[in-house]
PDB file of N, CA and C in Angstrom:
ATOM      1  N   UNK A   1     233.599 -92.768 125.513  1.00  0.00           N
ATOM      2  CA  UNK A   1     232.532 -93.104 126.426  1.00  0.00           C
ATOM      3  C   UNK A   1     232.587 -92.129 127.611  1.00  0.00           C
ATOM      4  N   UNK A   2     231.532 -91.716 127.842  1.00  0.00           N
ATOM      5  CA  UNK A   2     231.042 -90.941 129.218  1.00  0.00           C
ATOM      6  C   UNK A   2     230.397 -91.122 130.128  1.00  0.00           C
ATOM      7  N   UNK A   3     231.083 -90.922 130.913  1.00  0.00           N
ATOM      8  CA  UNK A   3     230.017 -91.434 132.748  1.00  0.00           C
ATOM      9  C   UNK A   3     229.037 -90.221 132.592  1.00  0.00           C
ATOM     10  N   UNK A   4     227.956 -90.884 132.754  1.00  0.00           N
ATOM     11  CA  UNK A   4     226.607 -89.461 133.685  1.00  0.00           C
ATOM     12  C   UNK A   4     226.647 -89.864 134.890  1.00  0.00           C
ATOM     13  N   UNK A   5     227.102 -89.140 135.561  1.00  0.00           N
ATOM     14  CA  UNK A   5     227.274 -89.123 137.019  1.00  0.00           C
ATOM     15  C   UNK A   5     226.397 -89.134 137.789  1.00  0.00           C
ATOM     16  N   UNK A   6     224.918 -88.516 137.145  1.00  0.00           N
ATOM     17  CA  UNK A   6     223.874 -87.745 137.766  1.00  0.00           C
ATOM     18  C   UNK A   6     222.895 -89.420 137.813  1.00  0.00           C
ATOM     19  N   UNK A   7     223.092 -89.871 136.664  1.00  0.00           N
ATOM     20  CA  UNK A   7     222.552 -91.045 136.795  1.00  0.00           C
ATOM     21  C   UNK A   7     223.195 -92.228 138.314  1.00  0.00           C
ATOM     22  N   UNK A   8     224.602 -92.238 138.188  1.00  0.00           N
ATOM     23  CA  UNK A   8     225.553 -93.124 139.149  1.00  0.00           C
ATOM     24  C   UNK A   8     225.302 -92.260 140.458  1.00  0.00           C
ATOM     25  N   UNK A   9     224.246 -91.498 140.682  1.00  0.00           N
ATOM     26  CA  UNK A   9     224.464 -90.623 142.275  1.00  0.00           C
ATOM     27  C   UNK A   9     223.102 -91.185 142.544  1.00  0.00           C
ATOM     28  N   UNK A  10     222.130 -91.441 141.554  1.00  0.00           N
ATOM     29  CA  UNK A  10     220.722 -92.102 141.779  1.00  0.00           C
ATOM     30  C   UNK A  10     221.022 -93.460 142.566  1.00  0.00           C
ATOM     31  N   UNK A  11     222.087 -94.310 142.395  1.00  0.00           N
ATOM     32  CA  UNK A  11     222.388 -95.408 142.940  1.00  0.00           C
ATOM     33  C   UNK A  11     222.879 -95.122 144.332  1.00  0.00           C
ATOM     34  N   UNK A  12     223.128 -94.060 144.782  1.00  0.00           N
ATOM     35  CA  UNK A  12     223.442 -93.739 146.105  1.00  0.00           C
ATOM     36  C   UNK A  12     222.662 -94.349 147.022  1.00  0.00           C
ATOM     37  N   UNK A  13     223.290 -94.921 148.551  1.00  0.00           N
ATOM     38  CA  UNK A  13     222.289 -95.347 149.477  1.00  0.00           C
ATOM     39  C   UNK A  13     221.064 -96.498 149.297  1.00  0.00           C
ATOM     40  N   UNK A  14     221.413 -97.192 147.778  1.00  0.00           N
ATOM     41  CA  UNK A  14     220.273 -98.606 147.615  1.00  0.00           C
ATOM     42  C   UNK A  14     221.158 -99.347 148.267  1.00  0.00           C
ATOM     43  N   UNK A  15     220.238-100.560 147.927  1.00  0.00           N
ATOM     44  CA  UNK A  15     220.957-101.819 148.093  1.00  0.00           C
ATOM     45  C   UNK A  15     220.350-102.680 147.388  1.00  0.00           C
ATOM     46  N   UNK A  16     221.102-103.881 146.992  1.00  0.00           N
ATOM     47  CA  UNK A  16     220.826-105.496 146.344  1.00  0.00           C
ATOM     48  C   UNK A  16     220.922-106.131 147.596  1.00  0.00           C
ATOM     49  N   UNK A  17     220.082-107.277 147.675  1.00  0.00           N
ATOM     50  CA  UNK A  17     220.722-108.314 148.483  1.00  0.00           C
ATOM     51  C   UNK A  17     220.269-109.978 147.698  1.00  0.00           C
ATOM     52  N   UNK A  18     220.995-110.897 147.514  1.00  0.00           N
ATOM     53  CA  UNK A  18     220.880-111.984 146.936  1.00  0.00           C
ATOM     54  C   UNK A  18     220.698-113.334 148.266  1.00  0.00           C
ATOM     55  N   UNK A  19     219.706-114.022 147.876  1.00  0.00           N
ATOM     56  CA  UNK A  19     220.039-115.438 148.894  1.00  0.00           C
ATOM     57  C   UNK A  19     220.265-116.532 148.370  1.00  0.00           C
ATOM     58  N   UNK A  20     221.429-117.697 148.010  1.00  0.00           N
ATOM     59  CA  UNK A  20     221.539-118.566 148.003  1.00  0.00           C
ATOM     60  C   UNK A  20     222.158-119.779 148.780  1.00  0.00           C
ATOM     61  N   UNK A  21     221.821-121.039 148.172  1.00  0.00           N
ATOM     62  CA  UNK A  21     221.937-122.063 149.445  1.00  0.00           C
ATOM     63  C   UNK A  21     223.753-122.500 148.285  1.00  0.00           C
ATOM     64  N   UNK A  22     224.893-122.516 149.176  1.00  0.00           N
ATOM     65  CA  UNK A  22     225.300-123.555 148.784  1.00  0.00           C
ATOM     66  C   UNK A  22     225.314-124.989 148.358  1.00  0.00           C
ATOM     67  N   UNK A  23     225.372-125.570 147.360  1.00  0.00           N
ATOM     68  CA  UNK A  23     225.343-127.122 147.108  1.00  0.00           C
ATOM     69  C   UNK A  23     225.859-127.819 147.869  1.00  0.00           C
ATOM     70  N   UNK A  24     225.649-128.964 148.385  1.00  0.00           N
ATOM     71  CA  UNK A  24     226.946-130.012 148.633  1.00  0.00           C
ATOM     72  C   UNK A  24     227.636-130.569 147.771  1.00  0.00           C
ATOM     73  N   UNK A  25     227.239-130.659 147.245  1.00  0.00           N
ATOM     74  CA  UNK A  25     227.466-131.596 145.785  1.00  0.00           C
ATOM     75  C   UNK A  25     229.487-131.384 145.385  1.00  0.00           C
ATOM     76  N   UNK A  26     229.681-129.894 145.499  1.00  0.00           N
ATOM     77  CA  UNK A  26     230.751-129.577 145.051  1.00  0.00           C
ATOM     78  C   UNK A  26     231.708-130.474 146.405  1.00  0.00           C
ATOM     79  N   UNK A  27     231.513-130.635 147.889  1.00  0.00           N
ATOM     80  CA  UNK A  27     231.881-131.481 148.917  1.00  0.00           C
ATOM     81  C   UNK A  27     231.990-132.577 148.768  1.00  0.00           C
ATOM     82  N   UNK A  28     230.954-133.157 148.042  1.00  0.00           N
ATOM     83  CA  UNK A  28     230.864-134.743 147.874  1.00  0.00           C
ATOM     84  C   UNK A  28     231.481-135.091 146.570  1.00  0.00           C
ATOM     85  N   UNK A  29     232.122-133.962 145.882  1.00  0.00           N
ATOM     86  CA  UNK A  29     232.755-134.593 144.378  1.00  0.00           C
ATOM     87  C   UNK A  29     234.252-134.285 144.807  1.00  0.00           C
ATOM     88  N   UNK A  30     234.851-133.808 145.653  1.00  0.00           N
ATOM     89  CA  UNK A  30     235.965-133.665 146.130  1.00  0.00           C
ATOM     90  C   UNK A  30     236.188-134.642 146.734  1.00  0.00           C
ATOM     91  N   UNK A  31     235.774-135.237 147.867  1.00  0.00           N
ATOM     92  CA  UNK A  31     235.799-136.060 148.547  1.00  0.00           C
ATOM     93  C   UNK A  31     235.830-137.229 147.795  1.00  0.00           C
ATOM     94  N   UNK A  32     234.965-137.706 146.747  1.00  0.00           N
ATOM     95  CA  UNK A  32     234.956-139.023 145.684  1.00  0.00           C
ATOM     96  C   UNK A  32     236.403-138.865 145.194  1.00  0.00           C
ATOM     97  N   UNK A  33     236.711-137.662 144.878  1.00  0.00           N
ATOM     98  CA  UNK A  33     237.812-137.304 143.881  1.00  0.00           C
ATOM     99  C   UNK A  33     239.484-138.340 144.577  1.00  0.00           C
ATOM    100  N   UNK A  34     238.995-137.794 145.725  1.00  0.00           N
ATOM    101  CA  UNK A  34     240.121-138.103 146.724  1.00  0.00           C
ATOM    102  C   UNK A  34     239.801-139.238 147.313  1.00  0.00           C
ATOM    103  N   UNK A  35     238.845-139.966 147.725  1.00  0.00           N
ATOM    104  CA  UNK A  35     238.793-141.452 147.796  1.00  0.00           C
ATOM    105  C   UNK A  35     238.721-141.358 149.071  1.00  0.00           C
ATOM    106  N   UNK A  36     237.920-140.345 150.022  1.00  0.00           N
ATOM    107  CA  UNK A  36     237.527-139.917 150.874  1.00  0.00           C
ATOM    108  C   UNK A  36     235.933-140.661 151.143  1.00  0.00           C
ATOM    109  N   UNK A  37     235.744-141.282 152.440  1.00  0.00           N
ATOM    110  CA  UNK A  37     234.580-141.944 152.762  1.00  0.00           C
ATOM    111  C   UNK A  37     233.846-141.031 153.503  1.00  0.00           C
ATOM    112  N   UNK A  38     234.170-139.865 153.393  1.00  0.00           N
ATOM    113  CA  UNK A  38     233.004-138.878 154.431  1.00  0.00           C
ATOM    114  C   UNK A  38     231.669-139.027 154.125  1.00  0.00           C
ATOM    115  N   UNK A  39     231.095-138.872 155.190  1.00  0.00           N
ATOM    116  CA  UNK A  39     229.351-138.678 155.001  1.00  0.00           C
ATOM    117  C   UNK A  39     228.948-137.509 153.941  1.00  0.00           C
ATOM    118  N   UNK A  40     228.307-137.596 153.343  1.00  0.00           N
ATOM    119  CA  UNK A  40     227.980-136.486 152.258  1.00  0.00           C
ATOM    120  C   UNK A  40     227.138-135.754 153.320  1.00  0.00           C
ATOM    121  N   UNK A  41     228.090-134.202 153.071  1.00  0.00           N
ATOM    122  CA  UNK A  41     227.303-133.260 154.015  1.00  0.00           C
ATOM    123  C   UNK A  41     225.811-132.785 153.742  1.00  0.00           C
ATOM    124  N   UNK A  42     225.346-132.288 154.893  1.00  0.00           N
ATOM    125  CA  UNK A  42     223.762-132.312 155.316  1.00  0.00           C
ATOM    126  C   UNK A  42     223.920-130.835 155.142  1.00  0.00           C
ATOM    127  N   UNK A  43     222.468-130.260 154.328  1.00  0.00           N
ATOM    128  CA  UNK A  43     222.490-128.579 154.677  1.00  0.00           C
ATOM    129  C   UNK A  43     223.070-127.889 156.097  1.00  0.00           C
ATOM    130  N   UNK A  44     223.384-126.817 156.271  1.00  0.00           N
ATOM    131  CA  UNK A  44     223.881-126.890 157.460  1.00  0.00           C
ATOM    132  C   UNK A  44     225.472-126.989 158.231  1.00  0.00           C
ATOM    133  N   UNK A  45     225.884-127.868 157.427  1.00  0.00           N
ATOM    134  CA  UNK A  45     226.941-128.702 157.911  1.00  0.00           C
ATOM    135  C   UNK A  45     227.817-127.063 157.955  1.00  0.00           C
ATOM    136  N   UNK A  46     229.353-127.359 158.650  1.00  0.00           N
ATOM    137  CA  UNK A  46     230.442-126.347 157.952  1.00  0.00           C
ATOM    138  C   UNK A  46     230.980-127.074 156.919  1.00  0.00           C
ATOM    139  N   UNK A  47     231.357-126.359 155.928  1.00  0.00           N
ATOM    140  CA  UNK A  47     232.652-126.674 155.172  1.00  0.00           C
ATOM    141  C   UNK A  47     233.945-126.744 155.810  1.00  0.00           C
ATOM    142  N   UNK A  48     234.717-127.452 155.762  1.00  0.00           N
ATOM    143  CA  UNK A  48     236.204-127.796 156.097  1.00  0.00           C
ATOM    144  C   UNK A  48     236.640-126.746 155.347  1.00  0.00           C
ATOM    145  N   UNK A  49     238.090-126.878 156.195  1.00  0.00           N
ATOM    146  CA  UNK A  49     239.136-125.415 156.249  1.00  0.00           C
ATOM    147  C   UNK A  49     239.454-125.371 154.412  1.00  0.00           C
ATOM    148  N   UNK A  50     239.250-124.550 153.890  1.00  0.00           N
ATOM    149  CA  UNK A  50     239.803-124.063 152.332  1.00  0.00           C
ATOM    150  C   UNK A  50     238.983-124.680 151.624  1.00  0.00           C
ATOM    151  N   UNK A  51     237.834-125.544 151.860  1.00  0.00           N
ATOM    152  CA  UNK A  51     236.560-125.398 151.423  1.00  0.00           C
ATOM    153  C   UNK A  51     235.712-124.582 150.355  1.00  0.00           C
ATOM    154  N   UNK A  52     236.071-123.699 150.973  1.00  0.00           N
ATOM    155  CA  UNK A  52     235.558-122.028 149.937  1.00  0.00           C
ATOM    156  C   UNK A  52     235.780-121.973 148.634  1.00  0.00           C
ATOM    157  N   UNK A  53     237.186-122.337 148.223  1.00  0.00           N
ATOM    158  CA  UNK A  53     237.785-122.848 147.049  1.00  0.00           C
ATOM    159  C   UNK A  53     236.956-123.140 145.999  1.00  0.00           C
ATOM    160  N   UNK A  54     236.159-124.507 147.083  1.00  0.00           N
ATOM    161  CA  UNK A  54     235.249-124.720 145.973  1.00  0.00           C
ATOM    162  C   UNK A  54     233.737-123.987 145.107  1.00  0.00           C
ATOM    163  N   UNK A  55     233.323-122.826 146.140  1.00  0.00           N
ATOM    164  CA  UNK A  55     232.666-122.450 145.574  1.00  0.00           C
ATOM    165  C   UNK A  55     232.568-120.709 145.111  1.00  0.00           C
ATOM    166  N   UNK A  56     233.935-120.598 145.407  1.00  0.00           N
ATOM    167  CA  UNK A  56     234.210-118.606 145.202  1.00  0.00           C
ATOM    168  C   UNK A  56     235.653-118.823 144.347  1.00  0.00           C
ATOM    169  N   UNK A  57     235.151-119.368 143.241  1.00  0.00           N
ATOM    170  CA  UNK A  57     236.519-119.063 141.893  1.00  0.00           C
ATOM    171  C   UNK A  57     236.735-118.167 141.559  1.00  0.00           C
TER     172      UNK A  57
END
């Protein structure tokens, strides 16, 4: 297999950009999990510390 380079230099200087909303859902099934009475978070909300976990595997 061979790189064309000439092609991979065309990609120079673009960009992608993606927008999505996190779920709560993955918050509120942790929390059930654990027998946790938190309010099911509202768009918006922060995630609690190590949080992230749940949604960057």
């Amino acid at each position: 297999m061979t790189l064309d380079i000439a092609h991979l230099h065309t990609w120079i200087g673009k960009k992608e950009t993606h927008h999505d909303i996190a779920a709560a859902w993955p918050m509120a099934a942790l929390a059930a999990t654990l027998d946790h009475r938190d309010p099911y978070p509202q768009p918006g909300d922060p995630i609690p510390q190590s949080g992230h976990w749940l949604y960057f595997l």
